[in-house]
Protein backbone atom coordinates (compact mmCIF):
# COMPACT_ATOMS: atom_id res chain seq x y z
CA UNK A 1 22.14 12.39 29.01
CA UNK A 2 22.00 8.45 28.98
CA UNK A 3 21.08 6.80 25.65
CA UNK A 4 17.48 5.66 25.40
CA UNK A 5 18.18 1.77 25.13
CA UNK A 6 15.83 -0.15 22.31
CA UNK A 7 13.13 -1.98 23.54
CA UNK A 8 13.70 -6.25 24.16
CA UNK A 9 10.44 -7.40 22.45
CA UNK A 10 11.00 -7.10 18.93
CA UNK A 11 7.86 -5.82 16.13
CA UNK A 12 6.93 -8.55 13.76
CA UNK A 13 4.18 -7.17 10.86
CA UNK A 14 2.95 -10.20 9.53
CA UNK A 15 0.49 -11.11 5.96
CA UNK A 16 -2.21 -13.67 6.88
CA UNK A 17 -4.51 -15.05 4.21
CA UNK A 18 -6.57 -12.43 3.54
CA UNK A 19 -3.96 -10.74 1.56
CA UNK A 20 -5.91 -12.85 -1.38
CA UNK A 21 -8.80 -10.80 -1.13
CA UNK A 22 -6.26 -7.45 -1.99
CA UNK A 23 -5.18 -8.41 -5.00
CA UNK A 24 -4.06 -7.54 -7.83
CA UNK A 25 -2.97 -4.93 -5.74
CA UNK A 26 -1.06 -7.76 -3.44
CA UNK A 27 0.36 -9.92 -5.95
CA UNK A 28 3.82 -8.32 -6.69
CA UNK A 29 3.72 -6.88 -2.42
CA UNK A 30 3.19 -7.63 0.62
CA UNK A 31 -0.80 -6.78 2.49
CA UNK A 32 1.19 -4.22 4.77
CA UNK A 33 3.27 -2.52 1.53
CA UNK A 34 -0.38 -1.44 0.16
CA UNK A 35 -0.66 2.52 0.35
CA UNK A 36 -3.21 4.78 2.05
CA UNK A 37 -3.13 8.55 1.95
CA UNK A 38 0.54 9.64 2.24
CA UNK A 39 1.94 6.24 3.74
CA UNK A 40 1.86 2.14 3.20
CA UNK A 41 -0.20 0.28 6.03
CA UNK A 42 3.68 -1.00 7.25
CA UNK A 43 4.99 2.63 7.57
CA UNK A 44 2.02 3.73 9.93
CA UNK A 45 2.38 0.67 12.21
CA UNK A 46 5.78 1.44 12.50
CA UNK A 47 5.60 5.23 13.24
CA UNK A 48 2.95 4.35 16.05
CA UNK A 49 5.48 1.84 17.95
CA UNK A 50 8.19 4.22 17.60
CA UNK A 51 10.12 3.01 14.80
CA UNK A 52 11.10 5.33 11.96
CA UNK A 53 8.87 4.37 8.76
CA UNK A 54 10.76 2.26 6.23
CA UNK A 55 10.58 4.79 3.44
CA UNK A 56 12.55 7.31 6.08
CA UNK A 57 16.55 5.92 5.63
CA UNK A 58 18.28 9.13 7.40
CA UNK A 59 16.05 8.51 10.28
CA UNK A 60 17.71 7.44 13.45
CA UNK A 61 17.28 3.34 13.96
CA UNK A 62 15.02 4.30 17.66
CA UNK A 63 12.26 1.72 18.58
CA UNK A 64 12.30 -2.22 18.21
CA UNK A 65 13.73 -4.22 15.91
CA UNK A 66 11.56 -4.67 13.04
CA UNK A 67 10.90 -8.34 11.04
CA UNK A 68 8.77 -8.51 8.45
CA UNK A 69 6.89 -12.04 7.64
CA UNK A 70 5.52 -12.76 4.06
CA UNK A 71 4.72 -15.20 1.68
CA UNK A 72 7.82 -17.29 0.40
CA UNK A 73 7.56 -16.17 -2.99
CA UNK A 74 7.59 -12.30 -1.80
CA UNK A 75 10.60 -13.09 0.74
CA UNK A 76 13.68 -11.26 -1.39
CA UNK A 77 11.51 -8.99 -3.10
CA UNK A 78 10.37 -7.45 0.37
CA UNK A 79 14.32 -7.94 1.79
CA UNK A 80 15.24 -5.95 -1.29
CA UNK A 81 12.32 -3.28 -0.53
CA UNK A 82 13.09 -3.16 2.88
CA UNK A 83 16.71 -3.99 3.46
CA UNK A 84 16.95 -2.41 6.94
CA UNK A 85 14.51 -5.10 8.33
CA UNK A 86 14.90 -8.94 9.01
CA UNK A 87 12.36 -10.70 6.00
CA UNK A 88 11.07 -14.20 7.31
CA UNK A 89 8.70 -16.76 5.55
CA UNK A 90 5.09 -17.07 7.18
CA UNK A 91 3.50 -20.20 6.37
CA UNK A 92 0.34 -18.22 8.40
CA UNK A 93 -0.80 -16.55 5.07
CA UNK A 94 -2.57 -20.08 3.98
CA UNK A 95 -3.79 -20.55 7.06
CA UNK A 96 -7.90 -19.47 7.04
CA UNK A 97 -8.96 -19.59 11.20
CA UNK A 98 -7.78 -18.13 14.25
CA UNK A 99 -6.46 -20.95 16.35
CA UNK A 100 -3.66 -21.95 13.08
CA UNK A 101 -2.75 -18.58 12.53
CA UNK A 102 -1.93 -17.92 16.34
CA UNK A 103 -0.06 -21.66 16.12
CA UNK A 104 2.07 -20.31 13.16
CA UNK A 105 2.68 -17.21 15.10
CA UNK A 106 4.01 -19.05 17.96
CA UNK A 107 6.39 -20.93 15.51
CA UNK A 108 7.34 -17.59 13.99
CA UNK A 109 8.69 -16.65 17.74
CA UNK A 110 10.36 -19.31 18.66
CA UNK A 111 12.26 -19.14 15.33
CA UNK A 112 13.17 -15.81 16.64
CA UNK A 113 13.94 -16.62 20.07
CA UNK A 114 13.00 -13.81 21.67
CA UNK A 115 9.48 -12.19 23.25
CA UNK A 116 7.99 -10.58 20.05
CA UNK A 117 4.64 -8.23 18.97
CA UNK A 118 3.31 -9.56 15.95
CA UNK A 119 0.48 -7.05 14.11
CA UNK A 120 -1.39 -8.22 11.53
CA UNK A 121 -0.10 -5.98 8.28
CA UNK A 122 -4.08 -5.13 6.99
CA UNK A 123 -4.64 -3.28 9.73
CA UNK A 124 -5.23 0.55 9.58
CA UNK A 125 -3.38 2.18 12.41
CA UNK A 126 -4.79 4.28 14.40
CA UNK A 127 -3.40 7.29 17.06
CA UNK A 128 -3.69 5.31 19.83
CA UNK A 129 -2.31 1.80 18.45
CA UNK A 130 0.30 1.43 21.18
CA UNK A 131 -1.94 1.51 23.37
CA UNK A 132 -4.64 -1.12 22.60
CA UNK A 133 -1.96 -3.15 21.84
CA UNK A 134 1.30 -2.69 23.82
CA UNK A 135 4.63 -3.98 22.82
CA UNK A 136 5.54 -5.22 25.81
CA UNK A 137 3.31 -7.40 28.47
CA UNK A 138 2.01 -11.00 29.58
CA UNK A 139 1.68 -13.48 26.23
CA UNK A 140 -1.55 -12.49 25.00
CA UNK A 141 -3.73 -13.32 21.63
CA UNK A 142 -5.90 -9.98 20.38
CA UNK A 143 -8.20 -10.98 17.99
CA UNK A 144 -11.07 -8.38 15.94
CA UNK A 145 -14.00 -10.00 14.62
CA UNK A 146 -12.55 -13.77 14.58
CA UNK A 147 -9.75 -12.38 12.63
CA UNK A 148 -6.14 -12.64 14.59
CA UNK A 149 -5.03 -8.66 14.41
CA UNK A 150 -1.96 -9.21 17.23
CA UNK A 151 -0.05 -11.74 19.30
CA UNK A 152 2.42 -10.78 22.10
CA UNK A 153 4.37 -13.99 22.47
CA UNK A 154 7.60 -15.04 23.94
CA UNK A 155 10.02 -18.10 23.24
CA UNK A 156 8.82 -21.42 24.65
CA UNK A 157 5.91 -20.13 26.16
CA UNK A 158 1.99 -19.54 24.71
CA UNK A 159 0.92 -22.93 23.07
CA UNK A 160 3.29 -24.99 25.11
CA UNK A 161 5.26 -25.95 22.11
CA UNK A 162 9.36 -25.54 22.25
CA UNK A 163 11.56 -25.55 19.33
CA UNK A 164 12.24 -28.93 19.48
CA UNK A 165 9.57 -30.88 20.47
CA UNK A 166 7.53 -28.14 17.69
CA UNK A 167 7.79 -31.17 14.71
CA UNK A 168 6.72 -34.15 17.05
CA UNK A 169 3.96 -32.96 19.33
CA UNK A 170 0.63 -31.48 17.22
CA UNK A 171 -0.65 -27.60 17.64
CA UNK A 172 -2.54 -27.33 20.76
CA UNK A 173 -5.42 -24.86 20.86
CA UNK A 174 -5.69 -21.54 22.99
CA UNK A 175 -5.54 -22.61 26.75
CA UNK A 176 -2.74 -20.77 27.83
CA UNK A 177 -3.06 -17.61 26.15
CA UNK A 178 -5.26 -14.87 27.62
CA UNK A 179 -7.67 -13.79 24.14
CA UNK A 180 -8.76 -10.09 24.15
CA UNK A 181 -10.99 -9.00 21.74
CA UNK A 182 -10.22 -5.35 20.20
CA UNK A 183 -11.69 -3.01 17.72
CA UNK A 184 -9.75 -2.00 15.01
CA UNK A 185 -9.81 -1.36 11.27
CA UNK A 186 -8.49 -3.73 9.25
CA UNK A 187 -8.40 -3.53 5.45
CA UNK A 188 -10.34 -6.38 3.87
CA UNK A 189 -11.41 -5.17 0.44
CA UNK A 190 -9.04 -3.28 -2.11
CA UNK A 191 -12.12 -0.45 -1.90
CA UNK A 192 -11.27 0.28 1.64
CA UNK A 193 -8.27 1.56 0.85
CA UNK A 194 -9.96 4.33 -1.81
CA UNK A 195 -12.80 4.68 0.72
CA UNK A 196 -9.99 5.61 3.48
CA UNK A 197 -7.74 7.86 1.07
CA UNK A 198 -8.57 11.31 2.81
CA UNK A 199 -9.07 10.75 6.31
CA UNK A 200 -5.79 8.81 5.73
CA UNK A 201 -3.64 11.57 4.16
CA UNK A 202 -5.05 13.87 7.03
CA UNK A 203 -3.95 11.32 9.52
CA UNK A 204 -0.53 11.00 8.06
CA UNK A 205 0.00 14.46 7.69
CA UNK A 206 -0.12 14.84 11.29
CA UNK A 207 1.50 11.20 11.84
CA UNK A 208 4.25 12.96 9.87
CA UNK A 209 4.76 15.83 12.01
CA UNK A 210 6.26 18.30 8.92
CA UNK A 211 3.80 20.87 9.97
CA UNK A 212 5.88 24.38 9.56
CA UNK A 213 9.59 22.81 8.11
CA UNK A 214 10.94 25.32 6.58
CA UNK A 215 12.21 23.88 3.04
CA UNK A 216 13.79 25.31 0.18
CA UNK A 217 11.45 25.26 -2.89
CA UNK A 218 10.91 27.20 -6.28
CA UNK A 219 7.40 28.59 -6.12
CA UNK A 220 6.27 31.13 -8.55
CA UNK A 221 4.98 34.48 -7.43
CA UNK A 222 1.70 33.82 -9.24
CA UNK A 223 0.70 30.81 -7.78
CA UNK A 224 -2.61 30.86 -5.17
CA UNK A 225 -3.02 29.33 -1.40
CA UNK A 226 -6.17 28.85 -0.37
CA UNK A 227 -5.50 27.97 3.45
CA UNK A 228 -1.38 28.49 3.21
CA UNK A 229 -0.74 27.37 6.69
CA UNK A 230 -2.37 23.68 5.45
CA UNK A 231 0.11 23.13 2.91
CA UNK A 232 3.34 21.56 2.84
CA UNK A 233 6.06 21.65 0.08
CA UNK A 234 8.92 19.86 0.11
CA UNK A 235 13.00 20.71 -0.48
CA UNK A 236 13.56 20.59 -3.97
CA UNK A 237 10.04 21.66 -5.04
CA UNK A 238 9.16 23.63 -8.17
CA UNK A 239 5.45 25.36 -8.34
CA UNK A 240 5.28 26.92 -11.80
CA UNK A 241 2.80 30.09 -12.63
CA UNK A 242 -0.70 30.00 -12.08
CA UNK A 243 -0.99 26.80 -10.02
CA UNK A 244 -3.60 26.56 -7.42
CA UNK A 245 -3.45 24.91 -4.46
CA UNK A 246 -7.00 24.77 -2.49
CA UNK A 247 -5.93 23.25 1.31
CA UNK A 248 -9.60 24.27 2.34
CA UNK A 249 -11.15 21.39 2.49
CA UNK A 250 -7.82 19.52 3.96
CA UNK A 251 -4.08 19.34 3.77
CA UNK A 252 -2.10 19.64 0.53
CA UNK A 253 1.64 17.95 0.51
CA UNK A 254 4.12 18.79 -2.40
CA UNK A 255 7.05 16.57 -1.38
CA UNK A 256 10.39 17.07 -2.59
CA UNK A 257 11.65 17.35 -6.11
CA UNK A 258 7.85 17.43 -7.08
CA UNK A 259 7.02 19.24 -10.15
CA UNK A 260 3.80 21.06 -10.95
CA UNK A 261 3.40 22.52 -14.15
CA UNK A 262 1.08 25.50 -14.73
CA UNK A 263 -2.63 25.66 -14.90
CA UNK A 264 -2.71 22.79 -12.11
CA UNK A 265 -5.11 22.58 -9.22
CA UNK A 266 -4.56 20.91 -6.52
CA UNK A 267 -7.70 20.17 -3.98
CA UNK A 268 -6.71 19.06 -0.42
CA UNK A 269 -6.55 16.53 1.10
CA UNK A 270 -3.99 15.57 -1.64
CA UNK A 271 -0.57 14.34 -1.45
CA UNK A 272 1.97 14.52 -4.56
CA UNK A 273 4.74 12.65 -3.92
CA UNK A 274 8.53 12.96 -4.38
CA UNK A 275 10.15 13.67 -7.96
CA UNK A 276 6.11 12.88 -9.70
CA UNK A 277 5.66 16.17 -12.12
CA UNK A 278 2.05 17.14 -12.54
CA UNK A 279 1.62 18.47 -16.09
CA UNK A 280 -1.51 20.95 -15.49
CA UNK A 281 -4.09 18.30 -14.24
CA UNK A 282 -7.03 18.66 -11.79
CA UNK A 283 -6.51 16.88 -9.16
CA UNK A 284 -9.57 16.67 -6.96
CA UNK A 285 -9.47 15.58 -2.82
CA UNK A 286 -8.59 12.36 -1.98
CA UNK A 287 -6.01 11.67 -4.31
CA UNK A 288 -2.23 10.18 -3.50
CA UNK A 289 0.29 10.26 -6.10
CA UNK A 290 3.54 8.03 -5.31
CA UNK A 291 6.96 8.72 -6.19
CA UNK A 292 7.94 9.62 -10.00
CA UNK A 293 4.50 9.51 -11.79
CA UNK A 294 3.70 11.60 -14.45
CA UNK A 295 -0.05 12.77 -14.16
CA UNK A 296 -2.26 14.96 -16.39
CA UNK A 297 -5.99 15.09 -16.48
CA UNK A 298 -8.65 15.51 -14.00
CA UNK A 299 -7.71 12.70 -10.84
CA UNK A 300 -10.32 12.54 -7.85
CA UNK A 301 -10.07 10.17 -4.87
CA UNK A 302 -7.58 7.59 -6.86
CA UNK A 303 -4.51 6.15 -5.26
CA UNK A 304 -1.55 5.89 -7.94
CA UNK A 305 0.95 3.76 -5.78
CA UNK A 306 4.38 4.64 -7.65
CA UNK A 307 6.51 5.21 -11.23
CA UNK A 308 3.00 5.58 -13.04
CA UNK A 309 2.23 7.53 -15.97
CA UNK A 310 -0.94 9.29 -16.69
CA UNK A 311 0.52 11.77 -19.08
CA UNK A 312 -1.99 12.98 -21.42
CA UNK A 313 -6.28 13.87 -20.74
CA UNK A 314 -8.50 10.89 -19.39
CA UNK A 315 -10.45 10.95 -15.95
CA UNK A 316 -9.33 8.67 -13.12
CA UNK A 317 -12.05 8.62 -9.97
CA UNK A 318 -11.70 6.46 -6.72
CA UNK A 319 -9.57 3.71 -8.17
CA UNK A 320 -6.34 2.26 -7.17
CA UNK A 321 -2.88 2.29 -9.62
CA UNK A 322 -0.21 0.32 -8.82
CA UNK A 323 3.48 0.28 -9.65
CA UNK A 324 5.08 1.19 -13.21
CA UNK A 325 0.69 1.25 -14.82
CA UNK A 326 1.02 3.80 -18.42
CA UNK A 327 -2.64 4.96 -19.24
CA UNK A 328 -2.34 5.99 -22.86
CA UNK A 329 -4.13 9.57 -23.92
CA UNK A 330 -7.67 9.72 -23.31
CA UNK A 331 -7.87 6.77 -21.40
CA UNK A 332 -11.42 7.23 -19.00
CA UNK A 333 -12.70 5.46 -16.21
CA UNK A 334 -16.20 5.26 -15.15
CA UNK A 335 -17.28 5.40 -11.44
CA UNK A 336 -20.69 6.02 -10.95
CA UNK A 337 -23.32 3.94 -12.20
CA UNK A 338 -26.16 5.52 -14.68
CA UNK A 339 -28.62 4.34 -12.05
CA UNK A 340 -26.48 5.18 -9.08
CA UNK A 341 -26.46 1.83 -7.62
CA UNK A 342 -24.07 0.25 -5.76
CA UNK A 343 -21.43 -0.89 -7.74
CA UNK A 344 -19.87 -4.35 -8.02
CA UNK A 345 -16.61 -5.80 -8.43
CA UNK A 346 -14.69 -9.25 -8.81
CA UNK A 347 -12.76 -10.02 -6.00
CA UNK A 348 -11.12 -13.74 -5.29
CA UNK A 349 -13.42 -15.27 -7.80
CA UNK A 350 -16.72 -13.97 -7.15
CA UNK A 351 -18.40 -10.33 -7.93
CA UNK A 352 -18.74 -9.10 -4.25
CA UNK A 353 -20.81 -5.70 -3.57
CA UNK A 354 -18.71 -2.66 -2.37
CA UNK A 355 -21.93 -1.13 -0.79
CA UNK A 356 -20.22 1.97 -2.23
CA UNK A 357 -22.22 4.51 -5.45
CA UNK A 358 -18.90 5.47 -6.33
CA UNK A 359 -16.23 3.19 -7.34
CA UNK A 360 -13.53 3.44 -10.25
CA UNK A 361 -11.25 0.41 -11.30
CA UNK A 362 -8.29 -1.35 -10.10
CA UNK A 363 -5.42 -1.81 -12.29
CA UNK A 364 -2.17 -3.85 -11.68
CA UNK A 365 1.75 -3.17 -12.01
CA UNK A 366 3.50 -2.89 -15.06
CA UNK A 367 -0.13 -2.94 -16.99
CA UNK A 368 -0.99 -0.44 -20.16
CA UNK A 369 -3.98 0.83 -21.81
CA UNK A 370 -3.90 1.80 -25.48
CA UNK A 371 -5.27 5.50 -26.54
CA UNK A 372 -8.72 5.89 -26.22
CA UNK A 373 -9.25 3.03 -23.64
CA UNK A 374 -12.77 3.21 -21.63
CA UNK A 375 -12.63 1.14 -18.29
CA UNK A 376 -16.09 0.44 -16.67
CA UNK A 377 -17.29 1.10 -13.70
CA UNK A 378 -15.74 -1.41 -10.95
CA UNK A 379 -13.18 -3.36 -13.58
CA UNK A 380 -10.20 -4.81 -12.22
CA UNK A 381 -7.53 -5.08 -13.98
CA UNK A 382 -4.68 -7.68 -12.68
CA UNK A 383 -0.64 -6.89 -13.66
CA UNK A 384 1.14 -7.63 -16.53
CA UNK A 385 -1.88 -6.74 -18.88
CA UNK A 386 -1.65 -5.44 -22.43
CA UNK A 387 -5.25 -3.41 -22.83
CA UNK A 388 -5.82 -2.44 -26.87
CA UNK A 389 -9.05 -3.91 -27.76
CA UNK A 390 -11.34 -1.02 -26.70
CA UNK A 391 -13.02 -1.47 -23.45
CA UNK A 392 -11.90 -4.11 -21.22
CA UNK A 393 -14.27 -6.46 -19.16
CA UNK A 394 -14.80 -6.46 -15.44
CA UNK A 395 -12.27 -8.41 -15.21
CA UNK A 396 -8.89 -9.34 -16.56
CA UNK A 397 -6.39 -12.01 -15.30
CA UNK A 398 -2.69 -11.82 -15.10
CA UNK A 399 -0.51 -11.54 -18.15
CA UNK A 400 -3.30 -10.89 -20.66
CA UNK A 401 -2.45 -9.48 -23.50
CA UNK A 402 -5.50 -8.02 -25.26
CA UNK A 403 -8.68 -10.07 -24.55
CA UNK A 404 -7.63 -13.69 -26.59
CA UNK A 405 -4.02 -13.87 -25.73
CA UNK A 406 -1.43 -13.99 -22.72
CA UNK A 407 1.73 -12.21 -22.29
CA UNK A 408 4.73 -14.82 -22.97
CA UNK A 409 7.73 -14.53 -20.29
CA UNK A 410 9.96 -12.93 -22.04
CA UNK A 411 7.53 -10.33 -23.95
CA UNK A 412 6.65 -9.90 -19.82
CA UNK A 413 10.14 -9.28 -19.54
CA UNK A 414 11.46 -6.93 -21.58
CA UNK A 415 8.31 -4.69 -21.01
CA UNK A 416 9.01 -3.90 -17.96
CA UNK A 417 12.66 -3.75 -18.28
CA UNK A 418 12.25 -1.04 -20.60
CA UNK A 419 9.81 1.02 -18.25
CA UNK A 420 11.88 1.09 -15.56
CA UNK A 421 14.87 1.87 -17.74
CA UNK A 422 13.10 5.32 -18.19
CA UNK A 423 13.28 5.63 -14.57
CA UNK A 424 17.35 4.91 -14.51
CA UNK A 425 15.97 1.54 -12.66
CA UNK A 426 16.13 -2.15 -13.78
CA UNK A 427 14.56 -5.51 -12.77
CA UNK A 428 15.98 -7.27 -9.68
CA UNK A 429 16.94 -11.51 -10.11
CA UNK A 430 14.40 -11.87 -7.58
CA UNK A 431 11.78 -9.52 -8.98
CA UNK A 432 12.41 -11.65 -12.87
CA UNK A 433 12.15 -14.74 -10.55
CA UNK A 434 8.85 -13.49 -8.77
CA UNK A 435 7.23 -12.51 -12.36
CA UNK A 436 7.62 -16.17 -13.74
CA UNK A 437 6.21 -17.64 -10.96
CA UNK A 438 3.44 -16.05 -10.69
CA UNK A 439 3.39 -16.51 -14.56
CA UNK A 440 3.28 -20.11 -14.04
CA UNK A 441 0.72 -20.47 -11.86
């Protein structure tokens, strides 16, 4: 049998500027390394042009060649996060209209000298990606409500503009470039990605294909299945006694080295993800937990990316965690309004309307609450934040520690050197280098 031969137009996932409107959850990653449901927005793209999904290292290397192009200041961060892919700068992510993004795309491709698929990193893959938007073909621009979602471009060609002549002769518009106009989802608004959760974890689940894998787990004989056959639990797995797992309403997935402790339900669609240990919580549909958190409580439609800690009672609803977050005990979101309104949240300087009745908060990496803490409904809290003075306001910049003060560098530092330490983990050069950057700005 002859060896399937990679494709000769490389995948490019790019960030353009509307990462800004993602933060906080975007300041320490890329737009595409946001989650939703089981994987990040990079991993789907990939999986639907038949590459294996970063996250998937024993995977055969099938499919194109993969580059990744980011903001400057994320460029080693993501290399280090994704060291199987080639990491290039894309001066595209300041760049606010169509016709300079798809110039800065056509730079990007001639820098790679080679015919290239570039797919905007926001958007939310779909089945049938491929095939709105092939790898191969003529150049062509595909653009979803004026926003630039793909470019199939190839070296020298598209604007007109070679290599060398690219510093001396200005941008050219779109002549040359056929311009289809698509339908796709893209994510905008740090609430889409809560709003998405379960369809996305159902999507996944099938995107993942792990349907009926037999794995080797330690499940105790008390533990109850609604809806077995919707359930997946990973090698390594340990179910303790009187756990219940509910895959009625959608799938459940346990993935390996998981823990759940007893008295734990578990409401599908769900995903719990490798080594996390659930210590008897409630966790309601819609809910992803990333790798090595510690949860307890009663979680509903929240996304806690990774190497969080919600270890003691509190309620979490339809908010967004991100990386190495410690909610002390009894720490207690709000997200529904008394009057049921829609609720309202700060987002790139302005309070913007979710159009959505139920909305929780958004806290940043390596932030803490104290005990007791009561977040609002629709706060956002950015990284590097030290909550302690009760509840918090709607919003809370970068490196505040408590309401008066900010966080000095090295108090920064040594904070989050000694939560990852717990995890056997340590701050990269370029992660220490990323922090006081963004510090200083």
């Amino acid at each position: 049998m002859k060896k399937q031969k990679a494709p000769k137009t490389s995948l490019c996932i790019f960030e353009d500027a509307g990462y800004k409107k993602l933060e906080p959850i975007t300041l320490l990653r890329a737009s595409f390394e946001v989650k939703c449901g089981i994987l990040s927005l990079l991993d789907k793209i990939l999986l639907e042009y038949g590459a294996p999904a970063t996250q998937s290292a024993t995977e055969k290397k099938t499919g194109p060649k993969v580059i990744l192009a980011c903001r400057g200041m994320l460029k080693e961060t993501v290399q280090e996060r994704h060291p199987e892919c080639k990491v290039i700068e894309f001066n595209g992510t300041t760049l606010p209209n169509t016709t300079a993004v798809a110039t800065s795309l056509e730079a990007a491709a001639n820098a790679l000298a080679g015919a290239c698929l570039f797919i905007n990193g926001r958007i939310l893959a779909e089945p049938n990606l491929s095939k709105k938007i092939p790898l191969d073909g003529p150049d062509e621009t595909f653009v979803c409500n004026g926003t630039v979602v793909a470019a199939r471009l190839s070296t020298g060609k598209g604007l007109g503009i070679s290599p060398q002549k690219q510093s001396k002769q200005p941008a050219r518009k779109l002549p040359q470039i056929k311009t289809t106009k698509i339908d796709v989802k893209l994510i905008d608004y740090p609430w889409q990605l809560i709003k998405e959760n379960s369809a996305q974890i159902e999507a996944d689940y099938k995107r993942i294909n792990k349907k009926g894998a037999k794995k080797k787990a330690a499940i105790h004989k008390t533990v109850t299945f609604y809806k077995r056959e919707n359930t997946i639990i990973g090698q390594g797995a340990t179910i303790e006694a009187q756990v219940v797992i509910d895959a009625r309403r959608g799938p459940v997935i346990i993935d390996a080295g998981a823990h759940i402790m007893p008295l734990t339900y578990i409401e599908g669609p769900a995903y719990i993800g490798e080594n996390s240990t659930i210590l008897g919580a409630q966790i309601r549909s819609g809910t992803s937990i990333g790798p090595s958190c510690k949860v307890h409580g009663e979680v509903t439609n929240s996304i806690i990316h990774g190497y969080s800690n919600k270890a003691h009672y509190g309620f979490l609803g339809h908010s967004y965690i991100c990386e190495w977050v410690n909610l002390g005990a009894g720490t207690t979101n709000s997200n529904l309004k008394n009057n049921y309104g829609n609720i309202k949240m700060w987002n790139d300087g302005q309070l913007v309307d979710t159009k959505e009745q139920f909305m929780g908060c958004l806290i940043g990496d390596h932030t803490k609450t104290a005990i007791g803490t009561m977040i609002n409904t629709g706060t956002v809290i950015s990284i590097f934040c030290n909550i302690f003075e009760g509840m918090p306001p709607k919003y809370v910049p970068p490196f505040s520690f408590g309401m008066k003060e900010k966080f000095e560098i090295e108090k920064a530092l040594r904070m989050s050197a000694a939560a990852l330490q717990r995890r056997k983990k340590q701050l990269t050069n370029a992660e220490k280098q990323l922090i006081k950057l963004l510090l200083q700005s």
